[in-house]
N, C-alpha and C. Protein backbone atom coordinates (compact mmCIF):
# COMPACT_ATOMS: atom_id res chain seq x y z
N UNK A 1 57.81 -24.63 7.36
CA UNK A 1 58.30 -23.26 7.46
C UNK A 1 59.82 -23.30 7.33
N UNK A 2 60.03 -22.43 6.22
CA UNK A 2 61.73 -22.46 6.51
C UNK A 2 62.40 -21.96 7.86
N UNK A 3 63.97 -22.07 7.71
CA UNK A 3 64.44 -21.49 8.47
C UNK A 3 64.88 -20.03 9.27
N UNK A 4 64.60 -19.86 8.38
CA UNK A 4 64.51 -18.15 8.39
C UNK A 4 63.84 -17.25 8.46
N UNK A 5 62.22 -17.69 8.30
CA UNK A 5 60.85 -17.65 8.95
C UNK A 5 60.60 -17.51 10.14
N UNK A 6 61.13 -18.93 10.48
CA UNK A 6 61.04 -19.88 11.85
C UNK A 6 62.02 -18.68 13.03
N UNK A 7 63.35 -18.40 12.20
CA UNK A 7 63.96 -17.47 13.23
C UNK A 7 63.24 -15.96 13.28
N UNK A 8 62.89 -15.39 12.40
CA UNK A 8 62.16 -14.22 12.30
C UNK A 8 60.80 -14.19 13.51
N UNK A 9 60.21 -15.47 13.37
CA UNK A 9 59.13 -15.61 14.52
C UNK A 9 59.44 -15.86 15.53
N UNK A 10 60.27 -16.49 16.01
CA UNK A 10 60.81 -16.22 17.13
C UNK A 10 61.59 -15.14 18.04
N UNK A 11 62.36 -14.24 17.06
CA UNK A 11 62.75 -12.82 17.71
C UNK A 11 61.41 -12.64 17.68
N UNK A 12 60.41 -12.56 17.18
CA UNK A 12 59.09 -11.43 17.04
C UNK A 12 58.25 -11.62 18.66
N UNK A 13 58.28 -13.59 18.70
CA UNK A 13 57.65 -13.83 20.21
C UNK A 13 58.87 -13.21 21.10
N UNK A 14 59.83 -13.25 20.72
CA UNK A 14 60.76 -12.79 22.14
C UNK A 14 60.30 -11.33 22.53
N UNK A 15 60.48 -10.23 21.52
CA UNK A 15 60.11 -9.32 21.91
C UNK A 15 58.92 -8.91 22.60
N UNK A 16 57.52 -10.04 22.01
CA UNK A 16 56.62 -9.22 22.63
C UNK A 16 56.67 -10.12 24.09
N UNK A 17 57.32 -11.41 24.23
CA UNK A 17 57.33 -11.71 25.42
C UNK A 17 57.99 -10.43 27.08
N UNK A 18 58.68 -9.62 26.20
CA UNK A 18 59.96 -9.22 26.87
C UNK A 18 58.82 -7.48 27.20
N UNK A 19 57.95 -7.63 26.31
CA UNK A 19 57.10 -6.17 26.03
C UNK A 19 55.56 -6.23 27.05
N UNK A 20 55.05 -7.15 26.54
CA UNK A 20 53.71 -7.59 27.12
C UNK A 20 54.12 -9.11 27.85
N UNK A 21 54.92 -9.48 28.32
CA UNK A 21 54.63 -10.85 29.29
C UNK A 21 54.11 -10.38 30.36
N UNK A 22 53.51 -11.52 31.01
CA UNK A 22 52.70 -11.24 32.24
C UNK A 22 53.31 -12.77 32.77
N UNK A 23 52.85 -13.20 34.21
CA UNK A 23 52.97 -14.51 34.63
C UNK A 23 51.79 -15.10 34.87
N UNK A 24 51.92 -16.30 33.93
CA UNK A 24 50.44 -17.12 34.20
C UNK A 24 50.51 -18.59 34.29
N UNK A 25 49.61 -19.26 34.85
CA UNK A 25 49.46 -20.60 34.87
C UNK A 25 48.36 -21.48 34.12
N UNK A 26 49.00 -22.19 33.57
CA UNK A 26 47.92 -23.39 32.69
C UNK A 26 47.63 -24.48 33.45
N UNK A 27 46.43 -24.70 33.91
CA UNK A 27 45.62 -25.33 34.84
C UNK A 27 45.12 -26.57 34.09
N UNK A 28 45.36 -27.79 34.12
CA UNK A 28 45.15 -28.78 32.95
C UNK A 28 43.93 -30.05 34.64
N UNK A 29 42.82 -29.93 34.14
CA UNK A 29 42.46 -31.18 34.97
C UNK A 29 42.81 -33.02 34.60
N UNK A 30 43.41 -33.20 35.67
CA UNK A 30 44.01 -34.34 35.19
C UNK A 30 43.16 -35.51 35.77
N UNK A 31 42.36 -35.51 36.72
CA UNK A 31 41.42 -36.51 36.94
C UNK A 31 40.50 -36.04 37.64
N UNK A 32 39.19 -36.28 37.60
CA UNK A 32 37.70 -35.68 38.29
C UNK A 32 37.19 -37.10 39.07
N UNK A 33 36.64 -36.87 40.18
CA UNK A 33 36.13 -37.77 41.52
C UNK A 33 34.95 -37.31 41.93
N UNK A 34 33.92 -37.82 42.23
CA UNK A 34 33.03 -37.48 42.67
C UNK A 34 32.12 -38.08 43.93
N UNK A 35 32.01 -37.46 44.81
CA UNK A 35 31.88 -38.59 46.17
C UNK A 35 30.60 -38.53 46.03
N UNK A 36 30.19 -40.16 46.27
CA UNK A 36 28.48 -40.16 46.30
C UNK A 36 27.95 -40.28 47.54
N UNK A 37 28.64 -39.65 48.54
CA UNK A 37 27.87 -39.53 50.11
C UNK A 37 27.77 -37.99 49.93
N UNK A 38 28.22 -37.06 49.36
CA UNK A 38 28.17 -35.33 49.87
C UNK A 38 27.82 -34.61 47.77
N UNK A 39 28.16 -35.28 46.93
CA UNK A 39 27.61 -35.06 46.08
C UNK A 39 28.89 -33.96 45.52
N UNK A 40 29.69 -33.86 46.26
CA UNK A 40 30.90 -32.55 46.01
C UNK A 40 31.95 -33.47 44.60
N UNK A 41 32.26 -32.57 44.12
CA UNK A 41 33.49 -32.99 42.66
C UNK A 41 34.53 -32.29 43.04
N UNK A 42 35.73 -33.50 43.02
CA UNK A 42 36.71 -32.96 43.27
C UNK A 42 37.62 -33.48 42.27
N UNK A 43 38.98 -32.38 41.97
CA UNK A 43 39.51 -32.23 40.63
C UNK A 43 40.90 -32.28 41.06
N UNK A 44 41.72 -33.07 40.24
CA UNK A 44 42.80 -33.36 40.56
C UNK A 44 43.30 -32.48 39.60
N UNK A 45 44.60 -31.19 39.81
CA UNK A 45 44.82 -30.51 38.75
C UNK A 45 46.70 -30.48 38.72
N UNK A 46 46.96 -30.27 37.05
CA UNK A 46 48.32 -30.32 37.13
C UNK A 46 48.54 -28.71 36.29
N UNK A 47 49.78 -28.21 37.10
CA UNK A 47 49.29 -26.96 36.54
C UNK A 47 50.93 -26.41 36.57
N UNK A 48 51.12 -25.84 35.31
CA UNK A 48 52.43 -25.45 34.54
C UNK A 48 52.31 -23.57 34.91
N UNK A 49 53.84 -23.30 34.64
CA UNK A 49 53.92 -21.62 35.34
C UNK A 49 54.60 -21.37 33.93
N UNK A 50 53.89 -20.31 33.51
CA UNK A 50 54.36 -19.98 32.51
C UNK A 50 54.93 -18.57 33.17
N UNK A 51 55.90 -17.96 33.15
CA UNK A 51 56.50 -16.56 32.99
C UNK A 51 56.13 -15.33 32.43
N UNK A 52 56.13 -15.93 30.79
CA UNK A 52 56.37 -14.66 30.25
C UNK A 52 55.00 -15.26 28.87
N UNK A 53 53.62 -15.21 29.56
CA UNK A 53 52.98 -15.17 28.59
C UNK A 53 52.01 -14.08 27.83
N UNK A 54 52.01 -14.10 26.40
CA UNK A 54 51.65 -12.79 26.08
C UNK A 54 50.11 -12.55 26.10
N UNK A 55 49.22 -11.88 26.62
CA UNK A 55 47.97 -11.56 26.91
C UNK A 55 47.61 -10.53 25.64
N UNK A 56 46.40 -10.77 25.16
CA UNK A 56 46.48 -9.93 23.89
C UNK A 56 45.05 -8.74 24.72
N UNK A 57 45.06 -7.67 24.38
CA UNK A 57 43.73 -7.09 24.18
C UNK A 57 42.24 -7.63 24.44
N UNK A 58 41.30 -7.36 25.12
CA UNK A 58 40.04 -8.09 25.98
C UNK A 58 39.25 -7.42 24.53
N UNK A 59 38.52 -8.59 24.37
CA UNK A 59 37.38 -7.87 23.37
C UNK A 59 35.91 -7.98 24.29
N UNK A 60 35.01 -6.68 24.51
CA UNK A 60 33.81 -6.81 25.46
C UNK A 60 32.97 -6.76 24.42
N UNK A 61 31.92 -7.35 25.23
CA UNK A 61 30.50 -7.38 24.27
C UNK A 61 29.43 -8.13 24.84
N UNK A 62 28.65 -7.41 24.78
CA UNK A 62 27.28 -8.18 25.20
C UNK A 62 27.08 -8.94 24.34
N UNK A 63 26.32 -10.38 24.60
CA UNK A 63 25.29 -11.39 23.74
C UNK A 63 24.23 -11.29 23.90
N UNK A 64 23.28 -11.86 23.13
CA UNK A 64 22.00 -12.68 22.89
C UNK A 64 21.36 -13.54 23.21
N UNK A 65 21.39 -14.42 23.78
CA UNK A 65 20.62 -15.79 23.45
C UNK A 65 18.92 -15.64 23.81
N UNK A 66 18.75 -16.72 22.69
CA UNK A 66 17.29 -16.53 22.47
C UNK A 66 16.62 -17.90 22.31
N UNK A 67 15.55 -18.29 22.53
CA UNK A 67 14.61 -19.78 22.50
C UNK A 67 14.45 -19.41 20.83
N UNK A 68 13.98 -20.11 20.19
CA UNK A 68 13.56 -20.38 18.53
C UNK A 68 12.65 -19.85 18.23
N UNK A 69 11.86 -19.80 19.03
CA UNK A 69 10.43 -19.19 18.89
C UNK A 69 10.28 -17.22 19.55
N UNK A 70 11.64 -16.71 19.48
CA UNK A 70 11.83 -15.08 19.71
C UNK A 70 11.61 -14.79 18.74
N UNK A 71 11.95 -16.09 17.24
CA UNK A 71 12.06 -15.14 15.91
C UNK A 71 10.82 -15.62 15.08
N UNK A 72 9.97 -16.64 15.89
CA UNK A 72 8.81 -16.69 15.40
C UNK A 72 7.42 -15.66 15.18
N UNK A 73 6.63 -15.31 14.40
CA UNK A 73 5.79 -14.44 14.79
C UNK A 73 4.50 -14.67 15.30
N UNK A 74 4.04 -15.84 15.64
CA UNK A 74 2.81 -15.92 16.50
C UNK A 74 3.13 -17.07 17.83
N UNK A 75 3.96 -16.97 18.12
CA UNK A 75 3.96 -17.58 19.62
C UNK A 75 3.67 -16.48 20.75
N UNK A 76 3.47 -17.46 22.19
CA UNK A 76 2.76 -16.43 22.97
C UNK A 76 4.00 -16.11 24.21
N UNK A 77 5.02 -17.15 23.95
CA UNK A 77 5.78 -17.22 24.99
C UNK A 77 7.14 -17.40 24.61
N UNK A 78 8.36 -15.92 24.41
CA UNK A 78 8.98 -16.04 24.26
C UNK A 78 10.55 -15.91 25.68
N UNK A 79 11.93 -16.12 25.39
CA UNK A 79 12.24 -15.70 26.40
C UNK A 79 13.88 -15.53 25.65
N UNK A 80 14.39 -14.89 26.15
CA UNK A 80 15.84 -14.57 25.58
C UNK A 80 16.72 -13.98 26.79
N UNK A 81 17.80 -13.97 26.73
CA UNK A 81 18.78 -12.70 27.44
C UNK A 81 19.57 -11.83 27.29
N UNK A 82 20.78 -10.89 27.73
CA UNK A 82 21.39 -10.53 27.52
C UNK A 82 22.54 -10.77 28.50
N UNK A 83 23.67 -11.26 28.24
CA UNK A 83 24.79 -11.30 28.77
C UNK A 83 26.27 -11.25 29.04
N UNK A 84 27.10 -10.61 29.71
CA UNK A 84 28.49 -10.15 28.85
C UNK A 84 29.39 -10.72 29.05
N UNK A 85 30.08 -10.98 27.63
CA UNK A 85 31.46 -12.10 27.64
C UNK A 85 32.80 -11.33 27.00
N UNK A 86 33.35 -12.25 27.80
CA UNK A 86 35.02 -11.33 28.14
C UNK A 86 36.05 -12.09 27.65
N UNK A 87 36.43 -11.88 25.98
CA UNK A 87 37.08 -12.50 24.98
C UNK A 87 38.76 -12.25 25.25
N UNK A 88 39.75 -13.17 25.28
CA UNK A 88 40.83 -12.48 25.23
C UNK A 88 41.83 -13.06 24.38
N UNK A 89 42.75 -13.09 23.62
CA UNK A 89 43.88 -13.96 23.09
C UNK A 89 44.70 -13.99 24.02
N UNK A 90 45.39 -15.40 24.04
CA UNK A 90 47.44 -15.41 24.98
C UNK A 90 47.80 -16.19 24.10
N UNK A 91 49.15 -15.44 23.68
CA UNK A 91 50.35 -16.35 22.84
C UNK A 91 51.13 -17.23 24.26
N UNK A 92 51.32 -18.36 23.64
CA UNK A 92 52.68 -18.83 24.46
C UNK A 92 53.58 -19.18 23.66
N UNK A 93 54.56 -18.97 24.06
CA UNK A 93 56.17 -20.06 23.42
C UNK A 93 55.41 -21.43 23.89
N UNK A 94 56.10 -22.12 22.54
CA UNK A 94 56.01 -23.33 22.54
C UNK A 94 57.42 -23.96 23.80
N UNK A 95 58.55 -23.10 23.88
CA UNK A 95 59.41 -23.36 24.64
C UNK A 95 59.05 -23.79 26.41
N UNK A 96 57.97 -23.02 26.56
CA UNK A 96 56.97 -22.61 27.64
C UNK A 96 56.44 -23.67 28.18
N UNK A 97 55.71 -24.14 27.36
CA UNK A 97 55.30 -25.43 27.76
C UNK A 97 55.49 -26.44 27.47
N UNK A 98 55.89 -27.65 28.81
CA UNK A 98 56.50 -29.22 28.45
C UNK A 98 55.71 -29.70 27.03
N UNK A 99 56.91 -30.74 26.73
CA UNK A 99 56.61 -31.17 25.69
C UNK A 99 55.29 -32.15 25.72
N UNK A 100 54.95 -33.02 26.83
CA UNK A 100 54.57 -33.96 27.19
C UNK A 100 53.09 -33.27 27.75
N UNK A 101 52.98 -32.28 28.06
CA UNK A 101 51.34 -31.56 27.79
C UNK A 101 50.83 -31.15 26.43
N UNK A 102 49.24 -31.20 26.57
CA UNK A 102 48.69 -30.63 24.99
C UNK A 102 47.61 -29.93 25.79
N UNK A 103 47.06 -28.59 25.64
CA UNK A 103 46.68 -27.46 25.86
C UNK A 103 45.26 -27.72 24.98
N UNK A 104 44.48 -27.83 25.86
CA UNK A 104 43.16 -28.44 24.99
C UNK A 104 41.71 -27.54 25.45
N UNK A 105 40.54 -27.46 25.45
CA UNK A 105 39.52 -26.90 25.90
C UNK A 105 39.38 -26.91 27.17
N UNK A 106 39.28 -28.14 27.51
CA UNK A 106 39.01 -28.00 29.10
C UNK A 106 40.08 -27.77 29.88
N UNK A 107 41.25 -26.82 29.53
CA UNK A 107 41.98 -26.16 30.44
C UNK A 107 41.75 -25.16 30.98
N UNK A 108 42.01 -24.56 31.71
CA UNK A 108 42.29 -23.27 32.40
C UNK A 108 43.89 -22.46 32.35
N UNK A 109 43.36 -21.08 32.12
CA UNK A 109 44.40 -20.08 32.19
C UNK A 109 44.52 -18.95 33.71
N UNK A 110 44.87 -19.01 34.50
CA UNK A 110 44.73 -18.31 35.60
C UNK A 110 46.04 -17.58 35.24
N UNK A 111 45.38 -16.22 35.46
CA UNK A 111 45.90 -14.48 35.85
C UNK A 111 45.60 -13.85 36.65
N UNK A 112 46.95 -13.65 37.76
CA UNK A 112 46.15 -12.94 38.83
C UNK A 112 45.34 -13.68 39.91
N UNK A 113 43.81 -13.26 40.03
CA UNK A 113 43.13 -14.44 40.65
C UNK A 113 41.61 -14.16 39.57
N UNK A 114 42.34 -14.24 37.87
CA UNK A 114 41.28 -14.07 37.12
C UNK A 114 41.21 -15.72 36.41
N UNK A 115 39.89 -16.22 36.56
CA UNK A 115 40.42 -17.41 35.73
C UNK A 115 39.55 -17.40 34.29
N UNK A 116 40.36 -18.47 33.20
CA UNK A 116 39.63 -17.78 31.71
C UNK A 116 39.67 -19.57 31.37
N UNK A 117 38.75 -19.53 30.59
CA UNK A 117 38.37 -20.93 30.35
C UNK A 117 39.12 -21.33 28.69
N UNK A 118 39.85 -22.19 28.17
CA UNK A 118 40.21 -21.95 26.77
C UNK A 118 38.94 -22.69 26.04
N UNK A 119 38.47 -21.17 24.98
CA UNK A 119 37.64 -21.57 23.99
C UNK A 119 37.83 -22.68 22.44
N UNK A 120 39.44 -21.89 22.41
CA UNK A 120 39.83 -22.59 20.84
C UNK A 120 41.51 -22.68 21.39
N UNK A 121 42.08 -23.68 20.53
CA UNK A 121 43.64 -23.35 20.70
C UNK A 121 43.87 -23.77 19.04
N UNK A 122 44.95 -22.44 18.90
CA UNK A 122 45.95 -22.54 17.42
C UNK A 122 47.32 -23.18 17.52
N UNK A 123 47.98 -24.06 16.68
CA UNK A 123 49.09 -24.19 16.37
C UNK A 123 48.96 -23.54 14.94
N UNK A 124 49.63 -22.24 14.79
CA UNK A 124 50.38 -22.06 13.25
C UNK A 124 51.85 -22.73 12.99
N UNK A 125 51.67 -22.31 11.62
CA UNK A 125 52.99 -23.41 11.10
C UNK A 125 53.88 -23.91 11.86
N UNK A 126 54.65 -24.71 12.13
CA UNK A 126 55.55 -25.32 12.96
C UNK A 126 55.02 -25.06 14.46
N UNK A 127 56.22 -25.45 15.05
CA UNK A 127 55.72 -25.96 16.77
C UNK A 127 56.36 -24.99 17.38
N UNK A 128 55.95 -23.34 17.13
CA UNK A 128 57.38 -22.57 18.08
C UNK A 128 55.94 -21.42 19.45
N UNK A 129 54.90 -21.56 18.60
CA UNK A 129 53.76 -20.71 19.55
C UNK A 129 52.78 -21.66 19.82
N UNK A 130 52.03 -21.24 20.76
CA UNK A 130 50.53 -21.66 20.83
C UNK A 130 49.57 -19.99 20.96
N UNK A 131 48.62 -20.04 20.19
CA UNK A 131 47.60 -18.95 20.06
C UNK A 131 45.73 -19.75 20.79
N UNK A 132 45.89 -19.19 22.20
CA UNK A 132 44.79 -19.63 22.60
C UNK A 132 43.54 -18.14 21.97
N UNK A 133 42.60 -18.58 22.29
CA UNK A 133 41.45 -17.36 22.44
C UNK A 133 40.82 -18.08 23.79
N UNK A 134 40.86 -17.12 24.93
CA UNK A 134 40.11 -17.57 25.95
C UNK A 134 38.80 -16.98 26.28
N UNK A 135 38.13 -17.28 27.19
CA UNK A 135 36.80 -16.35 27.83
C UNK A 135 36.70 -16.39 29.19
N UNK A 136 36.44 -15.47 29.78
CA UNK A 136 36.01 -15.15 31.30
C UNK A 136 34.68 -14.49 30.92
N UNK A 137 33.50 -15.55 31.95
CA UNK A 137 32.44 -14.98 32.26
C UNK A 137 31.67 -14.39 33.31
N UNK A 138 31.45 -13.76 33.53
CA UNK A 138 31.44 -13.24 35.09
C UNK A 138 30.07 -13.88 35.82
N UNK A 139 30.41 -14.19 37.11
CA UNK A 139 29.67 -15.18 37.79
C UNK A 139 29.96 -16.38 37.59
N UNK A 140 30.83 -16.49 37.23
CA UNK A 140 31.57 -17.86 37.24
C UNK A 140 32.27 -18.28 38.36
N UNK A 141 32.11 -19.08 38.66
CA UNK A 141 32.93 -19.87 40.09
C UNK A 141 34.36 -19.83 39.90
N UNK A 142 35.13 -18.88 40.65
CA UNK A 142 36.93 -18.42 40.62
C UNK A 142 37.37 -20.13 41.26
N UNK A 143 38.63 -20.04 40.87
CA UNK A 143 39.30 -21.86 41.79
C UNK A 143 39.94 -20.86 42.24
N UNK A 144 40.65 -22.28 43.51
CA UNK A 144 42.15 -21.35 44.03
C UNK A 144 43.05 -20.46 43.19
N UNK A 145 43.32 -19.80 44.32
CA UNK A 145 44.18 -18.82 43.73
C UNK A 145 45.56 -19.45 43.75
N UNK A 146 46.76 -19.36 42.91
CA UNK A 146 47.53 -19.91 42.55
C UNK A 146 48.71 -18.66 42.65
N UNK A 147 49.92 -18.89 43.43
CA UNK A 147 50.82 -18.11 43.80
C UNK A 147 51.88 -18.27 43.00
């Protein structure tokens, strides 16, 4: 990306940082334990404060899921569901977060005391954003709340 790109995208994150930031934290598990007298998992977590990250628009929608045999026509026993998932985008500055973390699936995004699991993460051209798409599903087990 040239230079002049590169600066154009960056006033563009400033503004919407300065428009739509919210304060959030990236919840990274850094080691998992599991005691074999009580059967409990416990999670060692390292977890970065972001300021000013941008939260995009919730997309709602019910799903589907279905066994193989819903779309068969002579079985006797089918079973499927319906259930609703809670889509969201967050930009971050790349400034945002240390250099020495990488923002991967099995992180967590906590807002509030909402927590969102990351589905996908984007780097576009050069290293100045990160474009997560996250999900919150409801009935999901909340972690601490984070101040």
């Amino acid at each position: 990306m040239n230079r002049a790109k590169a600066r154009q995208l960056k006033k563009v994150i400033y503004k919407l940082k300065r428009e739509f930031g919210q304060k959030m934290h990236v919840r990274k598990v850094v080691r998992t334990t599991s005691n074999t007298q009580t059967g409990r998992i416990e999670r060692d977590y390292r977890t970065v404060v972001v300021n000013y990250g941008i939260l995009l628009p919730r997309r709602i929608q019910r799903d589907f899921a279905y066994d193989l045999s819903f779309i068969a026509a002579n079985k006797n026993f089918t079973y499927g569901g319906h259930y609703d998932i809670n889509d969201r985008g967050i930009i971050f500055d790349a400034d945002d977060i240390p250099k020495d973390m990488v923002i991967t699936n099995d992180d967590y995004i906590l807002i509030g005391d909402r927590q969102y699991r990351v589905r996908e993460v984007m780097e576009p051209d050069g290293d100045s954003l990160y474009v997560l798409k996250v999900r919150r599903v409801t009935g999901q087990p909340e972690v601490d709340h984070v101040s």
